[in-house]
Protein backbone atom coordinates (compact mmCIF):
# COMPACT_ATOMS: atom_id res chain seq x y z
CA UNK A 1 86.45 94.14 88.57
CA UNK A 2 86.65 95.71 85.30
CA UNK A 3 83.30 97.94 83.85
CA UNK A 4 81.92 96.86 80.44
CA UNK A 5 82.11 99.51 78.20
CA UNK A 6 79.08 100.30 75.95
CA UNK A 7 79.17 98.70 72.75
CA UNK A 8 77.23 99.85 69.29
CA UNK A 9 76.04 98.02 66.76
CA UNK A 10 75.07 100.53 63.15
CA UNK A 11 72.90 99.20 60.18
CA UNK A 12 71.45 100.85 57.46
CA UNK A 13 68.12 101.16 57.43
CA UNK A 14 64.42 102.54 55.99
CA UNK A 15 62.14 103.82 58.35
CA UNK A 16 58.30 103.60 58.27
CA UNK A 17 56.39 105.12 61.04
CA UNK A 18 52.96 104.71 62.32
CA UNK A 19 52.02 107.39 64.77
CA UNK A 20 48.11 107.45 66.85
CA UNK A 21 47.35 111.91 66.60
CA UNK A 22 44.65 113.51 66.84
CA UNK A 23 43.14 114.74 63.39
CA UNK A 24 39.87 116.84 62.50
CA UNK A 25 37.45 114.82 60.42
CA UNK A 26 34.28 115.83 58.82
CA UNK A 27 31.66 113.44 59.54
CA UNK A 28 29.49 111.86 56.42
CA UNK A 29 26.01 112.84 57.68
CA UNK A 30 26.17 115.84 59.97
CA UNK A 31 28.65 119.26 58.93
CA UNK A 32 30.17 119.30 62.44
CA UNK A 33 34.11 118.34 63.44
CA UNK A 34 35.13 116.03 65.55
CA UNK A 35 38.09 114.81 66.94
CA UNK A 36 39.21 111.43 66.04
CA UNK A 37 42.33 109.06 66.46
CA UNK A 38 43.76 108.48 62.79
CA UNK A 39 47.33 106.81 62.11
CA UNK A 40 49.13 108.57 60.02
CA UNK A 41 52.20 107.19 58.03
CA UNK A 42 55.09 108.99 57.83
CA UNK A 43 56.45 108.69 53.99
CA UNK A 44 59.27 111.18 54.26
CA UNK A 45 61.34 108.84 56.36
CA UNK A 46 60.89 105.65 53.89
CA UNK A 47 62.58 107.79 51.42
CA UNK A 48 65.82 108.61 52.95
CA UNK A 49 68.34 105.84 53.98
CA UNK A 50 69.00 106.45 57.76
CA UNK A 51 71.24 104.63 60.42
CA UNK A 52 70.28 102.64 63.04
CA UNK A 53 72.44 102.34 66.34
CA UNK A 54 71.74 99.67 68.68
CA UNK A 55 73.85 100.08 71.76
CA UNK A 56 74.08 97.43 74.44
CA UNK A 57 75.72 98.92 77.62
CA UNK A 58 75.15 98.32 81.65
CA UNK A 59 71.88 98.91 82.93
CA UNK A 60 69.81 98.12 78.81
CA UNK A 61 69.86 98.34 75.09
CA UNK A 62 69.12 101.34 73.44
CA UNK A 63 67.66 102.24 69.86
CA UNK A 64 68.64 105.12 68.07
CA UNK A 65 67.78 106.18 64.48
CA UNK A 66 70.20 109.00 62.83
CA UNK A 67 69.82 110.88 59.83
CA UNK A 68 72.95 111.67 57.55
CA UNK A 69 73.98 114.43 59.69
CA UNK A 70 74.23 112.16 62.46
CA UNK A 71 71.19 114.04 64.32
CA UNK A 72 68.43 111.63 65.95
CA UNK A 73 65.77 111.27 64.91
CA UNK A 74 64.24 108.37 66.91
CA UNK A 75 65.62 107.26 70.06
CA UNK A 76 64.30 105.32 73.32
CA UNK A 77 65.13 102.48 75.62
CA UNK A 78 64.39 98.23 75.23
CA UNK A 79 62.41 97.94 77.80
CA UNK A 80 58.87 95.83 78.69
CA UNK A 81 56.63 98.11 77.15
CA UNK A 82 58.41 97.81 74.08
CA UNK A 83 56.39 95.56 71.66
CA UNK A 84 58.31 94.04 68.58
CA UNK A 85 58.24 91.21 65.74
CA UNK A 86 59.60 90.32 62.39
CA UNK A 87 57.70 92.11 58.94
CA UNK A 88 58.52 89.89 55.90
CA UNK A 89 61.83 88.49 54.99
CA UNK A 90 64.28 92.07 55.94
CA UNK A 91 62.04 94.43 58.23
CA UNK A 92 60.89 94.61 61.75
CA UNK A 93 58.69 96.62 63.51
CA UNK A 94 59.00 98.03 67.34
CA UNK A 95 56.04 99.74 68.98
CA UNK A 96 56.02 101.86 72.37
CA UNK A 97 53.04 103.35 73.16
CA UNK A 98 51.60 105.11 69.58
CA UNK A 99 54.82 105.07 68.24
CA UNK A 100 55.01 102.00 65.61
CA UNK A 101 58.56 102.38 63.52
CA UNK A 102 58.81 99.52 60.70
CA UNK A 103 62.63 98.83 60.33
CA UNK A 104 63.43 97.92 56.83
CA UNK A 105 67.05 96.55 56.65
CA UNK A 106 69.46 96.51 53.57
CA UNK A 107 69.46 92.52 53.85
CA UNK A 108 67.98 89.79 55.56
CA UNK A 109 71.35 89.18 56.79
CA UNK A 110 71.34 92.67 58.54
CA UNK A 111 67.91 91.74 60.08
CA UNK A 112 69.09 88.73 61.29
CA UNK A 113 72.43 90.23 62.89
CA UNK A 114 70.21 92.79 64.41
CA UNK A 115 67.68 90.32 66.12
CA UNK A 116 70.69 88.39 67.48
CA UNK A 117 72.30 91.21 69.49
CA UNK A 118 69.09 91.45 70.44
CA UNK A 119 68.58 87.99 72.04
CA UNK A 120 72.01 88.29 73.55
CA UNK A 121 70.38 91.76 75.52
CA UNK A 122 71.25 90.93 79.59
CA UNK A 123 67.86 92.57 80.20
CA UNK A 124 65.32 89.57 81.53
CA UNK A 125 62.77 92.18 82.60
CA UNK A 126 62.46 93.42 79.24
CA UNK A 127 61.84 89.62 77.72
CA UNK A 128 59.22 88.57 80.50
CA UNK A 129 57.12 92.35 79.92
CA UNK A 130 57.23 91.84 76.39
CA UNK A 131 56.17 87.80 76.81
CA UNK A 132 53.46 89.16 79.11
CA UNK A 133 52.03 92.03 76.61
CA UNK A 134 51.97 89.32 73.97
CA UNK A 135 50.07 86.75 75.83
CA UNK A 136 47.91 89.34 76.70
CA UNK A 137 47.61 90.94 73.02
CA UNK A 138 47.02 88.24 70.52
CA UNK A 139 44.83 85.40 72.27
CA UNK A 140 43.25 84.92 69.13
CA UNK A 141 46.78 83.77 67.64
CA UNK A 142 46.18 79.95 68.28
CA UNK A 143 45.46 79.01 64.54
CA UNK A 144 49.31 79.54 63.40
CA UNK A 145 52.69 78.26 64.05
CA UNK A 146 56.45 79.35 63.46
CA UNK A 147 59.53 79.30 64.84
CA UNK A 148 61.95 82.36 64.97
CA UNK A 149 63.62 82.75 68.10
CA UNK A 150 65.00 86.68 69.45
CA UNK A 151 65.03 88.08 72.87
CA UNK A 152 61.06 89.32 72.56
CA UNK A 153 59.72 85.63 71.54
CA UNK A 154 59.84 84.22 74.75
CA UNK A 155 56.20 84.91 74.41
CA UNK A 156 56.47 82.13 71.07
CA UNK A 157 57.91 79.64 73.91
CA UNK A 158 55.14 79.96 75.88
CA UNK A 159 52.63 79.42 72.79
CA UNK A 160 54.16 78.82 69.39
CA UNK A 161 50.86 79.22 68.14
CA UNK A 162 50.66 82.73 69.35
CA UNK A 163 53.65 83.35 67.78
CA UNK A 164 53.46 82.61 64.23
CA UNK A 165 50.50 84.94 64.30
CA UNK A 166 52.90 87.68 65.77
CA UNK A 167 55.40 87.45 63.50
CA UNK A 168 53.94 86.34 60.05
CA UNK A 169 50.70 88.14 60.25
CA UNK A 170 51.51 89.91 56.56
CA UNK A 171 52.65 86.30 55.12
CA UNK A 172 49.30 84.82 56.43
CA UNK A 173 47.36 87.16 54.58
CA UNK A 174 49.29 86.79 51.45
CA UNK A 175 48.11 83.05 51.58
CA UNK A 176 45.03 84.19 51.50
CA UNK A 177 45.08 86.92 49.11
CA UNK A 178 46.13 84.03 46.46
CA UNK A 179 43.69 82.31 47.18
CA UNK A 180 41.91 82.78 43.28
CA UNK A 181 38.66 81.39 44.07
CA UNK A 182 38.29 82.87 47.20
CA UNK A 183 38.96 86.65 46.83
CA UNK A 184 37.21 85.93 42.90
CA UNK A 185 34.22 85.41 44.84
CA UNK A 186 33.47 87.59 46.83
CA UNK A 187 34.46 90.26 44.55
CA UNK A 188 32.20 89.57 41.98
CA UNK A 189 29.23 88.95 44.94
CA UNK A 190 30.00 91.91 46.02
CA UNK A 191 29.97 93.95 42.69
CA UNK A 192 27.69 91.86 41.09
CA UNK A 193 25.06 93.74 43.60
CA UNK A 194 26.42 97.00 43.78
CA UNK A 195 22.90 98.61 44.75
CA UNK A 196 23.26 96.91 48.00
CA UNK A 197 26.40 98.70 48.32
CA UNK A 198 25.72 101.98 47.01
CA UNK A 199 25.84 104.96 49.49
CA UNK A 200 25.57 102.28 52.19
CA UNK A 201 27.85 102.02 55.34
CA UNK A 202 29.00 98.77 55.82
CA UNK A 203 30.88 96.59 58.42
CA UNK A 204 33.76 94.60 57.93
CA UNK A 205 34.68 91.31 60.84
CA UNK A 206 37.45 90.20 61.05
CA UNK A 207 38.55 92.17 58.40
CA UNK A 208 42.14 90.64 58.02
CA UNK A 209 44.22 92.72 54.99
CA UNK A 210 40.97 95.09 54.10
CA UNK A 211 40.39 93.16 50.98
CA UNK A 212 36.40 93.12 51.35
CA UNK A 213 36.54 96.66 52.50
CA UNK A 214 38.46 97.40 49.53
CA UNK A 215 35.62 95.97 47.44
CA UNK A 216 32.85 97.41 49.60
CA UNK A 217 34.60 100.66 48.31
CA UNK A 218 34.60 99.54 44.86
CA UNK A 219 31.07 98.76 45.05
CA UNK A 220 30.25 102.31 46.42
CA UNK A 221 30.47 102.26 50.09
CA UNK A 222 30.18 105.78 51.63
CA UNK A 223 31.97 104.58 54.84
CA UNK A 224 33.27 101.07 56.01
CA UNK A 225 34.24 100.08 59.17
CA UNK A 226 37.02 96.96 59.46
CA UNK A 227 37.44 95.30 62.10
CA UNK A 228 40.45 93.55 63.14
CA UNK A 229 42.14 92.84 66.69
CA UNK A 230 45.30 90.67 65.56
CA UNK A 231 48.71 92.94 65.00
CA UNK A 232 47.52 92.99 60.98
CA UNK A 233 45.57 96.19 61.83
CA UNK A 234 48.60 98.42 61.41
CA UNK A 235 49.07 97.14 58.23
CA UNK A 236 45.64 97.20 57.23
CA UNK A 237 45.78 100.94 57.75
CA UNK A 238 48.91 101.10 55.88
CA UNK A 239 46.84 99.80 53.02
CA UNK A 240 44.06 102.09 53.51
CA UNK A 241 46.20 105.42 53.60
CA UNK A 242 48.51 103.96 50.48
CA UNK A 243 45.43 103.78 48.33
CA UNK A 244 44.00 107.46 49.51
CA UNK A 245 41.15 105.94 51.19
CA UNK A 246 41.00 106.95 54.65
CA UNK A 247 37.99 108.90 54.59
CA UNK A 248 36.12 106.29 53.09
CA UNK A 249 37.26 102.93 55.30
CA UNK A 250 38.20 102.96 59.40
CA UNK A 251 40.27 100.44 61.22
CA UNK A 252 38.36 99.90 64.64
CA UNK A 253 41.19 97.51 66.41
CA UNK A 254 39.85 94.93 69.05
CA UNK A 255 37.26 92.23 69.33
CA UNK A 256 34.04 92.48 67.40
CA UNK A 257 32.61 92.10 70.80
CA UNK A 258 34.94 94.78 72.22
CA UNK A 259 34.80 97.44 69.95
CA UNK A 260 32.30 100.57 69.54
CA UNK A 261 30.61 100.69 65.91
CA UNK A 262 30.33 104.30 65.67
CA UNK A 263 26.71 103.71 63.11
CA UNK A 264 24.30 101.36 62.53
CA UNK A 265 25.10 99.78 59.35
CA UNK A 266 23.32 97.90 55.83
CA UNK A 267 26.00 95.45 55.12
CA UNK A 268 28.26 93.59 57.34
CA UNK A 269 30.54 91.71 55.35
CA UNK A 270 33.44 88.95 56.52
CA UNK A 271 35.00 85.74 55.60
CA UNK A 272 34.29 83.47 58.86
CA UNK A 273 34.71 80.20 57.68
CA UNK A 274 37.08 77.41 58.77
CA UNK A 275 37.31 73.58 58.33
CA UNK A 276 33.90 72.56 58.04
CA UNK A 277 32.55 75.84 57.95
CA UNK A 278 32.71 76.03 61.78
CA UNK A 279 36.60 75.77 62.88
CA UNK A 280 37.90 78.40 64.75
CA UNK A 281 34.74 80.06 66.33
CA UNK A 282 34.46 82.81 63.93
CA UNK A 283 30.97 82.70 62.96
CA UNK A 284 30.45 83.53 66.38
CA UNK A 285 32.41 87.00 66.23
CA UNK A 286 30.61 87.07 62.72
CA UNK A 287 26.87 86.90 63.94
CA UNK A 288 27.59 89.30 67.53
CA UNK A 289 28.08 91.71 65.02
CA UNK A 290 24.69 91.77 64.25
CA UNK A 291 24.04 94.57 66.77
CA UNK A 292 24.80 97.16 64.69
CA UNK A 293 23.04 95.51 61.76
CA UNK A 294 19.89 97.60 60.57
CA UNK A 295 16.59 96.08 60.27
CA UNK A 296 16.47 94.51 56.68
CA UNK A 297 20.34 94.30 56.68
CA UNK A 298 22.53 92.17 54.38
CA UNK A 299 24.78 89.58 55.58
CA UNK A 300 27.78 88.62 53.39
CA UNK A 301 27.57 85.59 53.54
CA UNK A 302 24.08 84.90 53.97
CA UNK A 303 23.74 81.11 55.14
CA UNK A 304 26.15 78.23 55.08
CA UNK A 305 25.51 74.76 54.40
CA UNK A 306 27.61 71.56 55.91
CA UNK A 307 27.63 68.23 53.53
CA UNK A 308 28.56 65.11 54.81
CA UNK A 309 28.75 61.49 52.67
CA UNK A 310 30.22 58.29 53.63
CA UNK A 311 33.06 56.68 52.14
CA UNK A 312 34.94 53.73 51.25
CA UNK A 313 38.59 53.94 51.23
CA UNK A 314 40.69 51.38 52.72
CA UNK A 315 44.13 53.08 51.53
CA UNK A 316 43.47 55.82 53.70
CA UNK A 317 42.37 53.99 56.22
CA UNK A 318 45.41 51.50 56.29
CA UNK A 319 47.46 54.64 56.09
CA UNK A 320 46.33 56.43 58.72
CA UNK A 321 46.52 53.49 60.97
CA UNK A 322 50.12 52.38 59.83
CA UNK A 323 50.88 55.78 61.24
CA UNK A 324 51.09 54.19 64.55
CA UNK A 325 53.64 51.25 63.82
CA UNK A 326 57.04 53.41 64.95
CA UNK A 327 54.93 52.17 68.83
CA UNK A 328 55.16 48.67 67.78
CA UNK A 329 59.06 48.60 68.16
CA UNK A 330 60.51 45.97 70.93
CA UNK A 331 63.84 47.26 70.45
CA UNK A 332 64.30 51.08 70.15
CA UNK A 333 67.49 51.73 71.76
CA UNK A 334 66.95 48.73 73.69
CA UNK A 335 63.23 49.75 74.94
CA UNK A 336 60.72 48.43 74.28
CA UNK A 337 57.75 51.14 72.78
CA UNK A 338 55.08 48.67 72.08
CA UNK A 339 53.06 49.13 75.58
CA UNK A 340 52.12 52.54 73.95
CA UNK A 341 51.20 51.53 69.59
CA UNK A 342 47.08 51.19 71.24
CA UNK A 343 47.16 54.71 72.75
CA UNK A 344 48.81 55.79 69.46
CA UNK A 345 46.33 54.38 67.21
CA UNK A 346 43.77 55.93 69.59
CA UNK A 347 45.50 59.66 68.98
CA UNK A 348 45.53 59.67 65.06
CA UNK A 349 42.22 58.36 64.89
CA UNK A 350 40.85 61.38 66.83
CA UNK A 351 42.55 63.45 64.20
CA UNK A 352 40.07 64.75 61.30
CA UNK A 353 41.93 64.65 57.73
CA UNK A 354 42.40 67.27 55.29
CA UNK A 355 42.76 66.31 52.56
CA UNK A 356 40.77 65.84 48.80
CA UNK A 357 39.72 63.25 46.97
CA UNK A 358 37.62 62.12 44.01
CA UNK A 359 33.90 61.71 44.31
CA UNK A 360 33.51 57.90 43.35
CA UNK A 361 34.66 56.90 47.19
CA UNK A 362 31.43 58.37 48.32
CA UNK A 363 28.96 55.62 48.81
CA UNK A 364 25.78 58.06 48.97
CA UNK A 365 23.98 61.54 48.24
CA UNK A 366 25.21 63.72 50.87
CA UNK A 367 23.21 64.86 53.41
CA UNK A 368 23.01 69.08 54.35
CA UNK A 369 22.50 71.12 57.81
CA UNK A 370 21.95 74.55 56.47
CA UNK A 371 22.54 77.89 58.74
CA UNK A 372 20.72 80.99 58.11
CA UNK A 373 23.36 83.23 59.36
CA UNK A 374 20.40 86.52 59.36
CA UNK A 375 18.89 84.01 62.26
CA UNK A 376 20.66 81.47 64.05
CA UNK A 377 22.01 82.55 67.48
CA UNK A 378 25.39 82.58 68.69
CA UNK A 379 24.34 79.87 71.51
CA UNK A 380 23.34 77.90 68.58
CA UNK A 381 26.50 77.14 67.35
CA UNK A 382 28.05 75.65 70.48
CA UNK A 383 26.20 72.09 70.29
CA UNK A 384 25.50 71.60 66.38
CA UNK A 385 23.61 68.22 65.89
CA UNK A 386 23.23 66.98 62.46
CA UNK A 387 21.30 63.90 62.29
CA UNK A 388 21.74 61.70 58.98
CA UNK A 389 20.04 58.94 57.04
CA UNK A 390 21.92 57.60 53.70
CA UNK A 391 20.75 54.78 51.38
CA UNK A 392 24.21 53.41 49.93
CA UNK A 393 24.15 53.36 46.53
CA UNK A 394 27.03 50.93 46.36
CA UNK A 395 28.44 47.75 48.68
CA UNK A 396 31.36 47.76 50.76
CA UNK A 397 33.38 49.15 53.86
CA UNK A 398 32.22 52.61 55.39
CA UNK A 399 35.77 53.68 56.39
CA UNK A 400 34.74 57.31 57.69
CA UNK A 401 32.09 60.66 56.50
CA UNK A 402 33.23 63.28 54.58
CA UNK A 403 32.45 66.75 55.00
CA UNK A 404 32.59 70.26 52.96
CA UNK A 405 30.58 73.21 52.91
CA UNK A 406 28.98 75.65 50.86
CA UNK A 407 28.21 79.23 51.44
CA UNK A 408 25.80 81.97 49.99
CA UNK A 409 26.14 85.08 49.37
CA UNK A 410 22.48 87.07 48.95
CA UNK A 411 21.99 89.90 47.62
CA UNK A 412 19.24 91.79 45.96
CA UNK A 413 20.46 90.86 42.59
CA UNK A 414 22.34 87.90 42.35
CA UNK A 415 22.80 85.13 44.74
CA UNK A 416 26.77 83.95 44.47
CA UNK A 417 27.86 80.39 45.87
CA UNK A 418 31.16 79.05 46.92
CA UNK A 419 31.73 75.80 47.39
CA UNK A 420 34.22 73.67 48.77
CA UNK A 421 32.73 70.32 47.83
CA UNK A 422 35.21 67.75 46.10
CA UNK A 423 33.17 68.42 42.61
CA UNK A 424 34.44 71.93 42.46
CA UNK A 425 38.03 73.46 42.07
CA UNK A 426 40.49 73.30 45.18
CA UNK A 427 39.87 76.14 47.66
CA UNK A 428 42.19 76.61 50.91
CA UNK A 429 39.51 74.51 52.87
CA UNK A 430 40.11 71.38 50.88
CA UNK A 431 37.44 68.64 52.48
CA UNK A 432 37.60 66.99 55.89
CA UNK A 433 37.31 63.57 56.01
CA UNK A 434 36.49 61.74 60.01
CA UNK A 435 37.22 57.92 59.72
CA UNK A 436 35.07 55.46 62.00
CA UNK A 437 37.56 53.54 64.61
CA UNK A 438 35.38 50.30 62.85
CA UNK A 439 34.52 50.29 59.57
CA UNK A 440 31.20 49.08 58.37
CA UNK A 441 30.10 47.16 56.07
CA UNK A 442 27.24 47.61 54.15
CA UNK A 443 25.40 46.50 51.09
CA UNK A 444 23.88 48.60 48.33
CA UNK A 445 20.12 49.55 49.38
CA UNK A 446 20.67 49.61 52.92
CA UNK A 447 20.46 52.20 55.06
CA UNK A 448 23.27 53.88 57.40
CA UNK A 449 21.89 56.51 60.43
CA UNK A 450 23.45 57.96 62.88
CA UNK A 451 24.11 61.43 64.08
CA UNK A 452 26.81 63.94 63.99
CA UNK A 453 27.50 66.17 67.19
CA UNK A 454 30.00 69.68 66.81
CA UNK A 455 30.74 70.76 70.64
CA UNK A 456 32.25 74.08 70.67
CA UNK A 457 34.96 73.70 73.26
CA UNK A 458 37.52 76.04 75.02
CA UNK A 459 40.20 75.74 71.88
CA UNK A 460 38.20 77.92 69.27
CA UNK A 461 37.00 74.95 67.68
CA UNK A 462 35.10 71.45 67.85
CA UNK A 463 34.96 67.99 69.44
CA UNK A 464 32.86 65.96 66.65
CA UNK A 465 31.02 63.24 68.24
CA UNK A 466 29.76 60.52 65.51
CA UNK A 467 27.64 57.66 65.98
CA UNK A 468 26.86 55.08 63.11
CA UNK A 469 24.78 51.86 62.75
CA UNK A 470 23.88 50.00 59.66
CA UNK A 471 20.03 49.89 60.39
CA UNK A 472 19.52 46.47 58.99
CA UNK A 473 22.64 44.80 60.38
CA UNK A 474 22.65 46.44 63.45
CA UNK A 475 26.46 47.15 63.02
CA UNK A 476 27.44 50.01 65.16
CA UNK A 477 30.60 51.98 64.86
CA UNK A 478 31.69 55.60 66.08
CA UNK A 479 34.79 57.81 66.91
CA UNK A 480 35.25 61.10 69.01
CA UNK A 481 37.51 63.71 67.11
CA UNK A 482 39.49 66.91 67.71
CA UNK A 483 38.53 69.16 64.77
CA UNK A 484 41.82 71.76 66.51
CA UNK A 485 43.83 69.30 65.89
CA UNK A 486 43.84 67.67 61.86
CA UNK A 487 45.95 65.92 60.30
CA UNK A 488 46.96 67.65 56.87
CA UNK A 489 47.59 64.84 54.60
CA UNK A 490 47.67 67.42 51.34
CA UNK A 491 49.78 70.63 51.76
CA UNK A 492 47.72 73.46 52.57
CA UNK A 493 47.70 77.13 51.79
CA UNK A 494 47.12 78.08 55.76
CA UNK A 495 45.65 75.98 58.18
CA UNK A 496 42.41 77.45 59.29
């Protein structure tokens, strides 16, 4: 039986690297050195145009990076411990051990050819070790979805959640980056009390892109520490060194609850919020950092309010049930679906709605649960009961509540709100509306009551438990929904 000869594969290419070494750093307070791992970027290499060789023979793929002479300069074996995903539209980025090497291809087309000799590789080892490091790597990655497919996103097969974080981590935060009101915000709550931030060391969670490190800076931080533990941190740091701030802001990569804050600090800032303030556990990561906080601290933000109203709006509520008639077929293909249209109507009712709407389908003042984020306890947030009493300032059907939240931001100047209520411009959050699996009706001057129940569960997010009665009726209605699982009946910026 014949051998299979080795065959190469050669694109031009740019080459970023990130490399862990060991620098000296002088510390802020005390005029001693210490040793420190920094990641340094390596801007020689992005300048010259170098050739990549990807050569598939016997036994496994190998990588190898040549200058114009033809010398290496990088060169090592696929193998498991090998960690690798897509950068943008033309660049990828492998990782073995603390070497980090962005790829950035003449075309997409280049990419693309390059990820498919890839996914052709014979090596299965190397696919299940990288699968395994991923699942192991990026737990948090459950929020976001995608669908690229090369020989290392097996791991995306497994959890295509996990892999959209993986792979579009820089696109993500772009989403968020445009969000105008948003980063508007906090930058000006942030600025607008300077003082706070003056000469102050200051703690970023969940610190995403760096932005509110980058204004901590601004503001006159003396040293910020961002934390991240998704695969952004690389790039975070890329941002940092570009913009000659490395002495001034430090990546610490891991959990909030797994990392070491090197200080005690005055200001821990951080943008925890999800759908109805609470989706995706953050706040929790948000308030454990609180350890390192000093006494008389600053949180940014301070405290958080959650609004809920209830609303009339049969449309919707048609809509959302029509959803279900493709299970009242008696003929698809010659089988009949109908046995299943009930449990169908039962699954999109348990889905909350994102969506926005104008305020004249709200049938009374809202009602508020406030959180003191300088106080409430991370136990606290894992059974959140909001009890509620409206008088309806109008007659009709109570289709569902709405919800959207506000947040503070206090400082000792200025106190700086953002709001996502439906009075206010559009923000990335939109409003969440919960319909009944009932409606009620209800006549102006009566009262509705009832309670609203948030149960953290095991999926980084909420089961919301309502009950309802019109007190003077006695009509009851109710619903059980999965707050991980919405529908998005507006497009949305990025699906918290």
């Amino acid at each position: 039986m014949e051998e299979r000869s080795e065959e190469s594969l050669s694109f031009s290419v740019r080459v970023f690297t990130l490399q862990e070494e060991e620098e000296h750093m002088e510390t802020h307070e005390e005029e001693q050195v210490s040793r420190e791992q920094q990641v340094s970027v390596c801007r020689q290499r992005a300048e010259q145009e170098l050739t990549l060789l990807l050569t598939t023979g016997q036994e496994a793929q190998q990588l190898t990076v040549q200058d114009a002479n033809r010398a290496s300069v990088f060169q090592f074996t696929v193998s498991k411990e090998m960690d690798c995903c897509q950068v943008g539209g033309q660049s990828f980025l492998v990782t073995v051990g603390k070497l980090s090497l962005v790829l950035q291809f003449k075309t997409p087309t280049d990419m693309k050819n390059f990820q498919q000799v890839l996914k052709t590789g014979d090596d299965e080892e190397t696919s299940r070790g990288c699968t395994e490091r991923d699942e192991r790597g990026n737990m948090d990655a459950e929020r976001d979805q995608t669908d690229f497919r090369t020989m290392f996103e097996t791991r995306a097969e497994n959890d295509p959640a996990q892999g959209y974080q993986f792979h579009s981590c820089v696109s993500q935060q772009q989403s968020l980056l445009q969000d105008y009101l948003r980063i508007t915000t906090y930058q000006r709550a942030i600025l607008v009390n300077e003082a706070d931030f003056r000469d102050k060391v200051v703690l970023d969670v969940c610190c995403g892109s760096g932005i509110l490190s980058f204004f901590a800076v601004q503001a006159g931080a003396t040293r910020v520490y961002a934390v991240e533990s998704s695969p952004m941190a690389k790039y975070t740091q890329i941002l940092i060194q570009s913009n000659c701030l490395s002495g001034r802001i430090r990546v610490l990569e891991g959990e909030v609850e797994e990392v070491s804050c090197p200080d005690m600090v005055d200001v821990i800032v951080s943008e925890p919020m999800g759908y109805m303030l609470l989706n995706n556990r953050l706040m929790e990561s948000f308030l454990h950092a609180r350890k390192w906080l000093k006494p008389n601290g600053l949180m940014f933000p301070s405290y958080g309010d959650i609004h809920l109203a209830p609303f009339s709006d049969e449309q919707l509520y048609f809509e959302h049930y029509a959803r279900a008639s493709f299970w009242q077929q008696r003929s698809f293909y010659g089988v009949n679906l109908s046995a299943l249209h009930s449990a169908a109507v039962d699954e999109f009712f348990k889905q909350p709605i994102v969506d926005t709407f104008d305020v004249q389908i709200l049938m009374a003042r809202s009602v508020k649960h406030c959180i003191n984020f300088m106080e409430v306890k991370e136990e606290d947030l894992h059974r959140v009961e909001i009890p509620f009493v409206f008088t309806l300032l109008q007659s009709g059907l109570v289709h569902g509540l709405a919800f959207w939240f506000d947040v503070a931001y206090l400082g000792s100047k200025s106190t700086v709100w953002l709001s996502t209520a439906p009075t206010e411009p559009l923000t990335r959050w939109y409003q969440v509306r919960c319909l009944l699996q009932t409606p009620l009706f209800a006549k102006l001057g009566q009262t509705l009551s009832g309670t609203v129940l948030l149960a953290a569960n095991s999926r980084q997010s909420y089961d919301i438990h309502i009950t309802a009665t019109v007190d003077q009726s006695g009509f009851r209605s109710g619903n059980i929904l999965d707050l991980k699982n919405p529908f998005f009946r507006t497009p949305s910026w990025f699906h918290s």
